[in-house]
PDB file of N, CA and C in Angstrom:
ATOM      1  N   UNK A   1     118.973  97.309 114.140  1.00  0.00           N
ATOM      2  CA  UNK A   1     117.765  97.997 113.730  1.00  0.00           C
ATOM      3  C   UNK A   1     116.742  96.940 113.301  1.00  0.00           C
ATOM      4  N   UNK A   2     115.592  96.957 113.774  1.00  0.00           N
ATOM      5  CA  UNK A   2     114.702  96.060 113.255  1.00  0.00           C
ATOM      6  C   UNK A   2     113.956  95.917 111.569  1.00  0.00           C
ATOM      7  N   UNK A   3     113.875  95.268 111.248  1.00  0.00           N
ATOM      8  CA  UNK A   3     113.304  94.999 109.972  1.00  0.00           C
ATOM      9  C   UNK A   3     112.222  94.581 109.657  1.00  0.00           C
ATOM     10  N   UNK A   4     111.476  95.275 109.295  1.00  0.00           N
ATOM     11  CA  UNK A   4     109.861  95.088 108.787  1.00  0.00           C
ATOM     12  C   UNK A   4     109.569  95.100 107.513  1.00  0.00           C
ATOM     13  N   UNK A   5     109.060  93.794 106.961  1.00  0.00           N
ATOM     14  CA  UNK A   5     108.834  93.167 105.333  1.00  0.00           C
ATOM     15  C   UNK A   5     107.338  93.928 105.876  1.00  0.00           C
ATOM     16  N   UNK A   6     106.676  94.866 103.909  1.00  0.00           N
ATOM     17  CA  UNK A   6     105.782  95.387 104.035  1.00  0.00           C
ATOM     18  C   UNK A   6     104.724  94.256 103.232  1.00  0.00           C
ATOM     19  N   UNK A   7     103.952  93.831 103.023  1.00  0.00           N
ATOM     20  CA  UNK A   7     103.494  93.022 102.469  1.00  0.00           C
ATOM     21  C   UNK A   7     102.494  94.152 101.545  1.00  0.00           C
ATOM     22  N   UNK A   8     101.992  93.264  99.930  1.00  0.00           N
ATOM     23  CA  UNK A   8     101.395  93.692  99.326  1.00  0.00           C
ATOM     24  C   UNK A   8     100.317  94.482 100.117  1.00  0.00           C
ATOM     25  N   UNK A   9      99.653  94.441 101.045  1.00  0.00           N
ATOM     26  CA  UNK A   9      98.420  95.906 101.530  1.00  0.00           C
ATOM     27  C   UNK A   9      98.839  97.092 101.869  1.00  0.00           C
ATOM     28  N   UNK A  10     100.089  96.734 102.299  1.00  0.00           N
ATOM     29  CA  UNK A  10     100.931  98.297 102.535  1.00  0.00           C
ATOM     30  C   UNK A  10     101.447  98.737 101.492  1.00  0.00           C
ATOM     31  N   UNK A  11     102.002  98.161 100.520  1.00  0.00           N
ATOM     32  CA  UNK A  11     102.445  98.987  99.230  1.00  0.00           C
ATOM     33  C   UNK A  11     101.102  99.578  98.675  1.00  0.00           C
ATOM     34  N   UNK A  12     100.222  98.634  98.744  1.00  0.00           N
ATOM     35  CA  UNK A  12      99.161  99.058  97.854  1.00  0.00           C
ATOM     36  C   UNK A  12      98.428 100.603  98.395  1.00  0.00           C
ATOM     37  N   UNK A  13      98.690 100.419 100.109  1.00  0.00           N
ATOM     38  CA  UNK A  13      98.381 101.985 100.436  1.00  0.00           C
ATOM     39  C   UNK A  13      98.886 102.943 100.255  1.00  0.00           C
ATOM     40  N   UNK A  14     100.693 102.748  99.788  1.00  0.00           N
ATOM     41  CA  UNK A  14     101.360 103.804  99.318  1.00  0.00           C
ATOM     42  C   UNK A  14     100.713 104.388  98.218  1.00  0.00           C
ATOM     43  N   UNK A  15     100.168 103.836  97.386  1.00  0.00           N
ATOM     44  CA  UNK A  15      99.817 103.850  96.156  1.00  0.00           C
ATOM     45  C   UNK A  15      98.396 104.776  96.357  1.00  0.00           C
ATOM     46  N   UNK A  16      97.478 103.685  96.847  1.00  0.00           N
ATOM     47  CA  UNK A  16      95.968 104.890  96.907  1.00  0.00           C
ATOM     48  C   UNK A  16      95.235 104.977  98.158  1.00  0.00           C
ATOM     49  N   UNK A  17      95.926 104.846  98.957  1.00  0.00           N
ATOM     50  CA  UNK A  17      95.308 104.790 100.438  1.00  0.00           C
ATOM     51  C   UNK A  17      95.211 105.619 101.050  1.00  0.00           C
ATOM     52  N   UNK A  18      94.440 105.832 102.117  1.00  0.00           N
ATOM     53  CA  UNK A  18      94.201 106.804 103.285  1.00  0.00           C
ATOM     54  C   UNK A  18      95.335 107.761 103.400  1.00  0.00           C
ATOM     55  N   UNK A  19      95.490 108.772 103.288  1.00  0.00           N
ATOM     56  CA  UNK A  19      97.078 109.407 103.663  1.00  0.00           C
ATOM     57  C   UNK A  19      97.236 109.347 105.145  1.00  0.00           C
ATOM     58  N   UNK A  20      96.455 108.823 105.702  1.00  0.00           N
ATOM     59  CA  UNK A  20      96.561 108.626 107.631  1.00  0.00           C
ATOM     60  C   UNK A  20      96.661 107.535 107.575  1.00  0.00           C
ATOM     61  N   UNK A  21      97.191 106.531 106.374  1.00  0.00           N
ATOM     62  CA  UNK A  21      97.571 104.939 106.796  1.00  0.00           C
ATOM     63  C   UNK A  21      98.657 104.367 107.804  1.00  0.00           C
ATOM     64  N   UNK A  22      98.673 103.726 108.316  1.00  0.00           N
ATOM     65  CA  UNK A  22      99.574 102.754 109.228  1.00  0.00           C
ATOM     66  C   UNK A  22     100.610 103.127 108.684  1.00  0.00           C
ATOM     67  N   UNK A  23     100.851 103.008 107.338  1.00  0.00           N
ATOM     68  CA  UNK A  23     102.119 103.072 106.439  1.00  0.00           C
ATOM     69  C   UNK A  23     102.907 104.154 106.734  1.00  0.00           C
ATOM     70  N   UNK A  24     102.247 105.322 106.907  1.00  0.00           N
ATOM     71  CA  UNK A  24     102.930 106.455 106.983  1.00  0.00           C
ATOM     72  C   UNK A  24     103.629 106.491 108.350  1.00  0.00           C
ATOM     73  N   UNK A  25     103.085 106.378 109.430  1.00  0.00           N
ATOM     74  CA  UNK A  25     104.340 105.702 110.486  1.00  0.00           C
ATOM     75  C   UNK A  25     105.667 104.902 110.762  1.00  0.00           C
ATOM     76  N   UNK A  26     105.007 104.208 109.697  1.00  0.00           N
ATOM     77  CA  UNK A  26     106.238 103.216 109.084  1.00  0.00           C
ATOM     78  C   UNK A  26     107.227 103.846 108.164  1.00  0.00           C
ATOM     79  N   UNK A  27     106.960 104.893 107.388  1.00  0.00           N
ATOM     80  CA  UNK A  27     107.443 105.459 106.372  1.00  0.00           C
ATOM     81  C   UNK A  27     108.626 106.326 107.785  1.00  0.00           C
ATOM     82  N   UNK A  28     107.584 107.078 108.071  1.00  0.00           N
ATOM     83  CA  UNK A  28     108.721 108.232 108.923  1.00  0.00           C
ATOM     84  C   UNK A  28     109.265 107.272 109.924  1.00  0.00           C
ATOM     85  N   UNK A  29     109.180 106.489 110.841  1.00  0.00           N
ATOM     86  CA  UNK A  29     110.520 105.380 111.382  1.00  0.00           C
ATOM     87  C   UNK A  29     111.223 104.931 111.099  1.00  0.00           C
ATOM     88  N   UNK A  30     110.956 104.586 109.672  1.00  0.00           N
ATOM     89  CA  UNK A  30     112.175 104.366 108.795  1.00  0.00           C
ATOM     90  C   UNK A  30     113.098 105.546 108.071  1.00  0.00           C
ATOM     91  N   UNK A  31     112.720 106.579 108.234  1.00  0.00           N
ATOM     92  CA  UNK A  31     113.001 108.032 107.593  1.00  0.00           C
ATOM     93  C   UNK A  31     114.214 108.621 108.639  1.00  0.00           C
ATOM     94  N   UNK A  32     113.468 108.278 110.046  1.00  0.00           N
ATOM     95  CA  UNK A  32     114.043 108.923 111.459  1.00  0.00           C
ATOM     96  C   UNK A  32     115.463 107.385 111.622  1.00  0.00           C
ATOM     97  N   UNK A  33     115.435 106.321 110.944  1.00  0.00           N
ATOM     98  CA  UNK A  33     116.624 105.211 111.104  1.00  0.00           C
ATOM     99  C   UNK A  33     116.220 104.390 112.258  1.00  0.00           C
ATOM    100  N   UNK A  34     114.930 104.167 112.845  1.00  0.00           N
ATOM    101  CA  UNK A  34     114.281 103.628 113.756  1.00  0.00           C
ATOM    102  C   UNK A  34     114.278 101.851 113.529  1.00  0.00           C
ATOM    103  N   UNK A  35     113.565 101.702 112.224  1.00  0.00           N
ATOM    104  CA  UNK A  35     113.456 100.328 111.625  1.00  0.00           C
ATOM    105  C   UNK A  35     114.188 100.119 110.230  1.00  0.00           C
ATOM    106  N   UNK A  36     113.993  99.638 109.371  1.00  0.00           N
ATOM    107  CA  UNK A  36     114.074  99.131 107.625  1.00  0.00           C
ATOM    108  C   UNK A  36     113.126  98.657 107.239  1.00  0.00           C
ATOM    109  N   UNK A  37     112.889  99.150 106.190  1.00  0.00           N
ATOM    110  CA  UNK A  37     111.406  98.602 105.776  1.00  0.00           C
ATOM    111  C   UNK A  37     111.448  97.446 104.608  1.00  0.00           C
ATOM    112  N   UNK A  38     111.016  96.877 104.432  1.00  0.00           N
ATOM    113  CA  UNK A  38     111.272  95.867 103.330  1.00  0.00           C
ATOM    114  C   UNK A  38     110.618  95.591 102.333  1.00  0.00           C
ATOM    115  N   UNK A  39     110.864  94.840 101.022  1.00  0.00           N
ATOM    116  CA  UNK A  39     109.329  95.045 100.462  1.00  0.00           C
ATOM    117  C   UNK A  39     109.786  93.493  99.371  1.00  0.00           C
ATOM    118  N   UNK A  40     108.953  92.659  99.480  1.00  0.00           N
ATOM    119  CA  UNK A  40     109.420  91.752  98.520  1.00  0.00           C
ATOM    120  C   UNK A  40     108.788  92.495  96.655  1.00  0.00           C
ATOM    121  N   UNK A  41     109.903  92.052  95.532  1.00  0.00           N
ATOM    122  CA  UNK A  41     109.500  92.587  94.647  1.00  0.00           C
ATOM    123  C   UNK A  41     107.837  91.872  94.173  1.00  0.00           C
ATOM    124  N   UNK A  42     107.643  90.874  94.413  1.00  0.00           N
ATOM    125  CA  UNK A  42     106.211  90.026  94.430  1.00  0.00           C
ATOM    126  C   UNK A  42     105.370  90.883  94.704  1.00  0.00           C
ATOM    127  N   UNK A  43     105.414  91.904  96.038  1.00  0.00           N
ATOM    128  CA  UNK A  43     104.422  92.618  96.766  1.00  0.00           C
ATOM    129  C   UNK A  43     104.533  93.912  95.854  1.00  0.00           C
ATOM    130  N   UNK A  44     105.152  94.640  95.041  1.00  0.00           N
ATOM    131  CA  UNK A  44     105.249  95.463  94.128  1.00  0.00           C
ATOM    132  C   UNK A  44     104.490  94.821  93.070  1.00  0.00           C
ATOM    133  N   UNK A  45     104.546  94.214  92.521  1.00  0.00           N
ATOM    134  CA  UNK A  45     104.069  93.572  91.479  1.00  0.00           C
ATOM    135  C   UNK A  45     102.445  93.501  91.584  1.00  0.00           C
ATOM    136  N   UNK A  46     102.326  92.522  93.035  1.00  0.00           N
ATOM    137  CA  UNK A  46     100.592  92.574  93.035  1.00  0.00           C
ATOM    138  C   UNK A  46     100.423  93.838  93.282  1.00  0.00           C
ATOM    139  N   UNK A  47     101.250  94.212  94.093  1.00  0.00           N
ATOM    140  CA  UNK A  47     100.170  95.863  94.476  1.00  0.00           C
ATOM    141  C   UNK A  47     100.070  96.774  93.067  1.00  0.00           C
ATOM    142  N   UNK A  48     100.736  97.423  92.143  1.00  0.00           N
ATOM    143  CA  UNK A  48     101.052  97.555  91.159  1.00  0.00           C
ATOM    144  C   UNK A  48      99.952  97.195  90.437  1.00  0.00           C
ATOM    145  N   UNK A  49      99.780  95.565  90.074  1.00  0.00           N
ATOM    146  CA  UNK A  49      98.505  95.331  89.513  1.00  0.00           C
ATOM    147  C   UNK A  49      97.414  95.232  89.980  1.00  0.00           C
ATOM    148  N   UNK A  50      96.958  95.375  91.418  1.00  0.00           N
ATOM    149  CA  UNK A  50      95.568  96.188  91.704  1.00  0.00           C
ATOM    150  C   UNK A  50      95.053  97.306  91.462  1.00  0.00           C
ATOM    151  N   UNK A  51      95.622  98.567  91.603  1.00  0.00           N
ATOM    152  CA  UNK A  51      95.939  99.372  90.741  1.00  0.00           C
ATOM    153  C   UNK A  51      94.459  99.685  89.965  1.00  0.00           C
ATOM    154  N   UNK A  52      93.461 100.424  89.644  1.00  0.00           N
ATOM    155  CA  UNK A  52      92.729 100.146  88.620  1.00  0.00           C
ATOM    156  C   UNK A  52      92.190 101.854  88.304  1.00  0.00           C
ATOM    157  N   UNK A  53      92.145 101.471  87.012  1.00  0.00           N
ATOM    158  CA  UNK A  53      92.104 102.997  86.258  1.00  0.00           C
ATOM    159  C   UNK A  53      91.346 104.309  86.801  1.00  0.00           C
ATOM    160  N   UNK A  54      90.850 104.304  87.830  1.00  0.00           N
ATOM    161  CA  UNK A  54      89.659 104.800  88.491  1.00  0.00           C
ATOM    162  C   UNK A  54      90.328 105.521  89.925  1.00  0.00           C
ATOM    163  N   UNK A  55      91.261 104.888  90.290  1.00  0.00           N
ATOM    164  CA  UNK A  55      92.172 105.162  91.404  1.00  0.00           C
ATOM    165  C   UNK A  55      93.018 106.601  91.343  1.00  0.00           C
ATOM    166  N   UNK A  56      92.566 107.424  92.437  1.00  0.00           N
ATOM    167  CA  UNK A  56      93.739 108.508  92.699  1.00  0.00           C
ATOM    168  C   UNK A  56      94.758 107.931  93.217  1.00  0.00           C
ATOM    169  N   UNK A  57      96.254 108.054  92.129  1.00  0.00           N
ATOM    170  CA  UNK A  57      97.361 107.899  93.287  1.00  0.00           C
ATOM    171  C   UNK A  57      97.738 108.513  93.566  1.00  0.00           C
ATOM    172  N   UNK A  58      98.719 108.321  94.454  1.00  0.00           N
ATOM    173  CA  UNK A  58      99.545 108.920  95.766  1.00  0.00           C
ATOM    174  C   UNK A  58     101.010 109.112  94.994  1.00  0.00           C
ATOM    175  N   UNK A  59     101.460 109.493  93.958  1.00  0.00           N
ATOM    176  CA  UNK A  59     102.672 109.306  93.748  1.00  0.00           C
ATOM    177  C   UNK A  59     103.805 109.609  94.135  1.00  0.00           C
ATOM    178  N   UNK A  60     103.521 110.571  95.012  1.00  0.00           N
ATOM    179  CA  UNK A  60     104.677 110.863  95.937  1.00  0.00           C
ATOM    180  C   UNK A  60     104.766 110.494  97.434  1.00  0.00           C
ATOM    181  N   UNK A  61     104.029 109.634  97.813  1.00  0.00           N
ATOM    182  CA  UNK A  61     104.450 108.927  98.695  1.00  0.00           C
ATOM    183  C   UNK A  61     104.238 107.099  98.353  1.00  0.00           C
ATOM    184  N   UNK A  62     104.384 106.903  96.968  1.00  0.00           N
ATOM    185  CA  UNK A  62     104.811 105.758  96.526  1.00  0.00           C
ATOM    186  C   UNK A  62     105.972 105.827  96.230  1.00  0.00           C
ATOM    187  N   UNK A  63     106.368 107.024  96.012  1.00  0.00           N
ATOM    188  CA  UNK A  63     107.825 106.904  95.823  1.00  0.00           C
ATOM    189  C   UNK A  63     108.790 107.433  96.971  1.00  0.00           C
ATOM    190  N   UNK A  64     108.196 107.877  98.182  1.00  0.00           N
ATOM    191  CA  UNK A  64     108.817 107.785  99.165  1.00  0.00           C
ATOM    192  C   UNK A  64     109.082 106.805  99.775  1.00  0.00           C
ATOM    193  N   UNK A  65     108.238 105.835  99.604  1.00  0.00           N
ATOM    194  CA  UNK A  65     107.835 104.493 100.206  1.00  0.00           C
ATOM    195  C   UNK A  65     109.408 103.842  99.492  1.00  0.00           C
ATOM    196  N   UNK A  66     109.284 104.028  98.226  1.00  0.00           N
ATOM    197  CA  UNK A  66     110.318 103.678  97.620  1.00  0.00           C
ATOM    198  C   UNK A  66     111.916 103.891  97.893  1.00  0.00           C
ATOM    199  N   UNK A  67     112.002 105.268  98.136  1.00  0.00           N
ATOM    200  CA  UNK A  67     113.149 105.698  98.713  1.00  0.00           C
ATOM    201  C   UNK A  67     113.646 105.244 100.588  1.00  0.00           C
ATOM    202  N   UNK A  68     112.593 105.172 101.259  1.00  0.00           N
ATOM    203  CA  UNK A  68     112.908 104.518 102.227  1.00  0.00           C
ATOM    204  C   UNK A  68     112.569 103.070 102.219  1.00  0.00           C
ATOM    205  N   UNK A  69     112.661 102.141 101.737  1.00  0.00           N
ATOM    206  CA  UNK A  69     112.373 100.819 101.721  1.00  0.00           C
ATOM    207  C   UNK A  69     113.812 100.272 101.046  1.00  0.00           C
ATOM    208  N   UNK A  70     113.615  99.369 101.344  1.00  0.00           N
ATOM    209  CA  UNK A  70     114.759  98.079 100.504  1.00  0.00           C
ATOM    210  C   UNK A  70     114.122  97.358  99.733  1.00  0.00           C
ATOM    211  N   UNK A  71     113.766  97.036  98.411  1.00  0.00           N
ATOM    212  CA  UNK A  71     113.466  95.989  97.847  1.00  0.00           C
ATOM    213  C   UNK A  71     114.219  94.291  97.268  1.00  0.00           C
ATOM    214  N   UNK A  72     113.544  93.837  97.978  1.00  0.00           N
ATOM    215  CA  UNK A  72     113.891  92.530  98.184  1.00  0.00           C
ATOM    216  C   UNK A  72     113.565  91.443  97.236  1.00  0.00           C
ATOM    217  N   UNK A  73     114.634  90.693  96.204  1.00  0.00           N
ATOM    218  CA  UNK A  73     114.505  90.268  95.202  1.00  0.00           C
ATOM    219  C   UNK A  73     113.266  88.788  95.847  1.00  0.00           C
ATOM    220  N   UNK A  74     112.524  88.282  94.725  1.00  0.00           N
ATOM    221  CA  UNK A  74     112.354  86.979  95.179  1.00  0.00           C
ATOM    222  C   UNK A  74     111.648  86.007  93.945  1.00  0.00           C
ATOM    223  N   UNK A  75     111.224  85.140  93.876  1.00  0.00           N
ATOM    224  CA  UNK A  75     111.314  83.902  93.244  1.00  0.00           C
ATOM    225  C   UNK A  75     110.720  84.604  91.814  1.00  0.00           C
ATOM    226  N   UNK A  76     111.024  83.799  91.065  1.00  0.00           N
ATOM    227  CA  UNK A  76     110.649  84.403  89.675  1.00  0.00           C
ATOM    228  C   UNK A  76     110.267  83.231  88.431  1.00  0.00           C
ATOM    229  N   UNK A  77     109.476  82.941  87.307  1.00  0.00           N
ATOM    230  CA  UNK A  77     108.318  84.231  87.270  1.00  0.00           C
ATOM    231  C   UNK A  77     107.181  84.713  88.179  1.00  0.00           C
ATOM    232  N   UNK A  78     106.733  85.569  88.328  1.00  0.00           N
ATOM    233  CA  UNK A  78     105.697  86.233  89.598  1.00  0.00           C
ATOM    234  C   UNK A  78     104.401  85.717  88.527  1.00  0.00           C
ATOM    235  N   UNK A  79     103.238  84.839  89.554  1.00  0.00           N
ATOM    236  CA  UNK A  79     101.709  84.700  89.260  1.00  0.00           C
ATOM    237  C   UNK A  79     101.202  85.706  89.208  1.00  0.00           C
ATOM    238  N   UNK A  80     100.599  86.048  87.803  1.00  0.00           N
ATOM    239  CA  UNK A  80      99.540  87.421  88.102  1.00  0.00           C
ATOM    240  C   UNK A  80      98.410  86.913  88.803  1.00  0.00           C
ATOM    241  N   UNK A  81      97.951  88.295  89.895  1.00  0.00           N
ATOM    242  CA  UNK A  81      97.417  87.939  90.643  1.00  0.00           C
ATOM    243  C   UNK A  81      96.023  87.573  90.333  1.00  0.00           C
ATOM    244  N   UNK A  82      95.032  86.880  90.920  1.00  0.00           N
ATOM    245  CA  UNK A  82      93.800  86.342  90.445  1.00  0.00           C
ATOM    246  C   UNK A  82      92.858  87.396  91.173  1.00  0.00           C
ATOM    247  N   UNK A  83      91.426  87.561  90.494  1.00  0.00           N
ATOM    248  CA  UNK A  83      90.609  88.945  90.976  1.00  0.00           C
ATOM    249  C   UNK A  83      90.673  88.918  92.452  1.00  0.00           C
ATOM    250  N   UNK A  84      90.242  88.025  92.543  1.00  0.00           N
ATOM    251  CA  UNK A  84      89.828  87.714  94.548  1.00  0.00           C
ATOM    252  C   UNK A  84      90.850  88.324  95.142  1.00  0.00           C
ATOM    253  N   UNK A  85      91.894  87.881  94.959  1.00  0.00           N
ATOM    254  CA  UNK A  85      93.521  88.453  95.624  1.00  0.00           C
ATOM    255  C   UNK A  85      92.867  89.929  95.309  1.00  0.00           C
ATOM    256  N   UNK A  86      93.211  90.538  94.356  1.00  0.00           N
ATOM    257  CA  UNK A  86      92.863  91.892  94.156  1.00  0.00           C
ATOM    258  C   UNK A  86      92.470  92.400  95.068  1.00  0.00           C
ATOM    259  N   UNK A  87      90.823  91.973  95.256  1.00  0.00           N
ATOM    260  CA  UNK A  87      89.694  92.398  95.755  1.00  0.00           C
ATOM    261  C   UNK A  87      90.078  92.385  96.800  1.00  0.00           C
ATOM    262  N   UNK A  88      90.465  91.166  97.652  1.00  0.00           N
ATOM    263  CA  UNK A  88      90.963  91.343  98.900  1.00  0.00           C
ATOM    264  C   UNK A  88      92.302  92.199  99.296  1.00  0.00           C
ATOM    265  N   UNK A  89      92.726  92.470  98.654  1.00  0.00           N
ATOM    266  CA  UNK A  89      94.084  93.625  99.177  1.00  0.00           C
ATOM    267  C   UNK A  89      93.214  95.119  98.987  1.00  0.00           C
ATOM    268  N   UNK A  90      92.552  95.055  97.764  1.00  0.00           N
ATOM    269  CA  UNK A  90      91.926  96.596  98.032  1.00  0.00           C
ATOM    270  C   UNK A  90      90.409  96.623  99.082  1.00  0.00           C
ATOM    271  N   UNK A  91      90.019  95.649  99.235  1.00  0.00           N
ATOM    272  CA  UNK A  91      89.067  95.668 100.367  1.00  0.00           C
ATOM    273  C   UNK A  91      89.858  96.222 101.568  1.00  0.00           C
ATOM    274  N   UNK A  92      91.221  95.513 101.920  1.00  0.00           N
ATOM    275  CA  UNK A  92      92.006  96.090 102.918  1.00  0.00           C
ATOM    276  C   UNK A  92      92.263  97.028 103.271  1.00  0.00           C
ATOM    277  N   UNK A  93      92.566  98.010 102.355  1.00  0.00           N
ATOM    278  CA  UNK A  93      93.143  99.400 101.942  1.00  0.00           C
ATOM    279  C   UNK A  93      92.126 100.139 101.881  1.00  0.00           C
ATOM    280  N   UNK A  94      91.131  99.870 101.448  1.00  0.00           N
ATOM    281  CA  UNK A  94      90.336 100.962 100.690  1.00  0.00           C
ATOM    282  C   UNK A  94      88.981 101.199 101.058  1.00  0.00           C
ATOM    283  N   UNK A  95      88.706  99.225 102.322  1.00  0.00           N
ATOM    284  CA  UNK A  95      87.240  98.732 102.858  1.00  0.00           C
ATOM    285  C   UNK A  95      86.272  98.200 101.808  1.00  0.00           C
ATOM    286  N   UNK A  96      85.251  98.102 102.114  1.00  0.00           N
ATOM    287  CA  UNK A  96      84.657  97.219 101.239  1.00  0.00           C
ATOM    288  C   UNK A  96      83.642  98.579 100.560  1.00  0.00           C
ATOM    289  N   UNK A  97      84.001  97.653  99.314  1.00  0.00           N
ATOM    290  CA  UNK A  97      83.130  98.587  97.741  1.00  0.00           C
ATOM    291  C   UNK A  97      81.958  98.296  98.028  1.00  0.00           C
TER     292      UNK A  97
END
């Protein structure tokens, strides 16, 4: 079965993104046993802290995301992320403010 690491822009769409995101394809292929989805815990973390008080989430398909994914331990302590990073993962997700 193939394996696909989601990187921080895709978690972050679980979270407040388009509900017609890329992700959600990914979600149900992995649902149907097609692929594995992966997620480093790093990419939880930034996505997590983009996040900003103003945001509708998605909480139930962050936590689907969750239930079909594997989370994947990795180096530790995690850099909080710097604004720009931010900006650029939710520019991704969300287009430009």
């Amino acid at each position: 079965m193939p394996q696909i690491f989601l990187h921080i822009d895709m978690v972050l769409a679980a979270l407040v993104g388009n509900p017609k995101a890329t992700l959600e394809k990914f979600m149900a292929e992995a649902e149907e046993g097609k692929q594995e989805l992966l997620v480093l815990e790093l990419a939880l973390f930034c996505a997590v802290c983009s996040v900003q008080s103003e945001d509708l989430v998605d909480w139930a398909r962050f936590a689907r995301l969750l239930r079909c994914a594997t989370i994947v331990p990795g180096p530790k302590p995690f850099e909080w992320p710097t604004p720009d990073e931010i900006a650029h993962w939710r520019e991704v997700v969300l287009g430009p403010s």
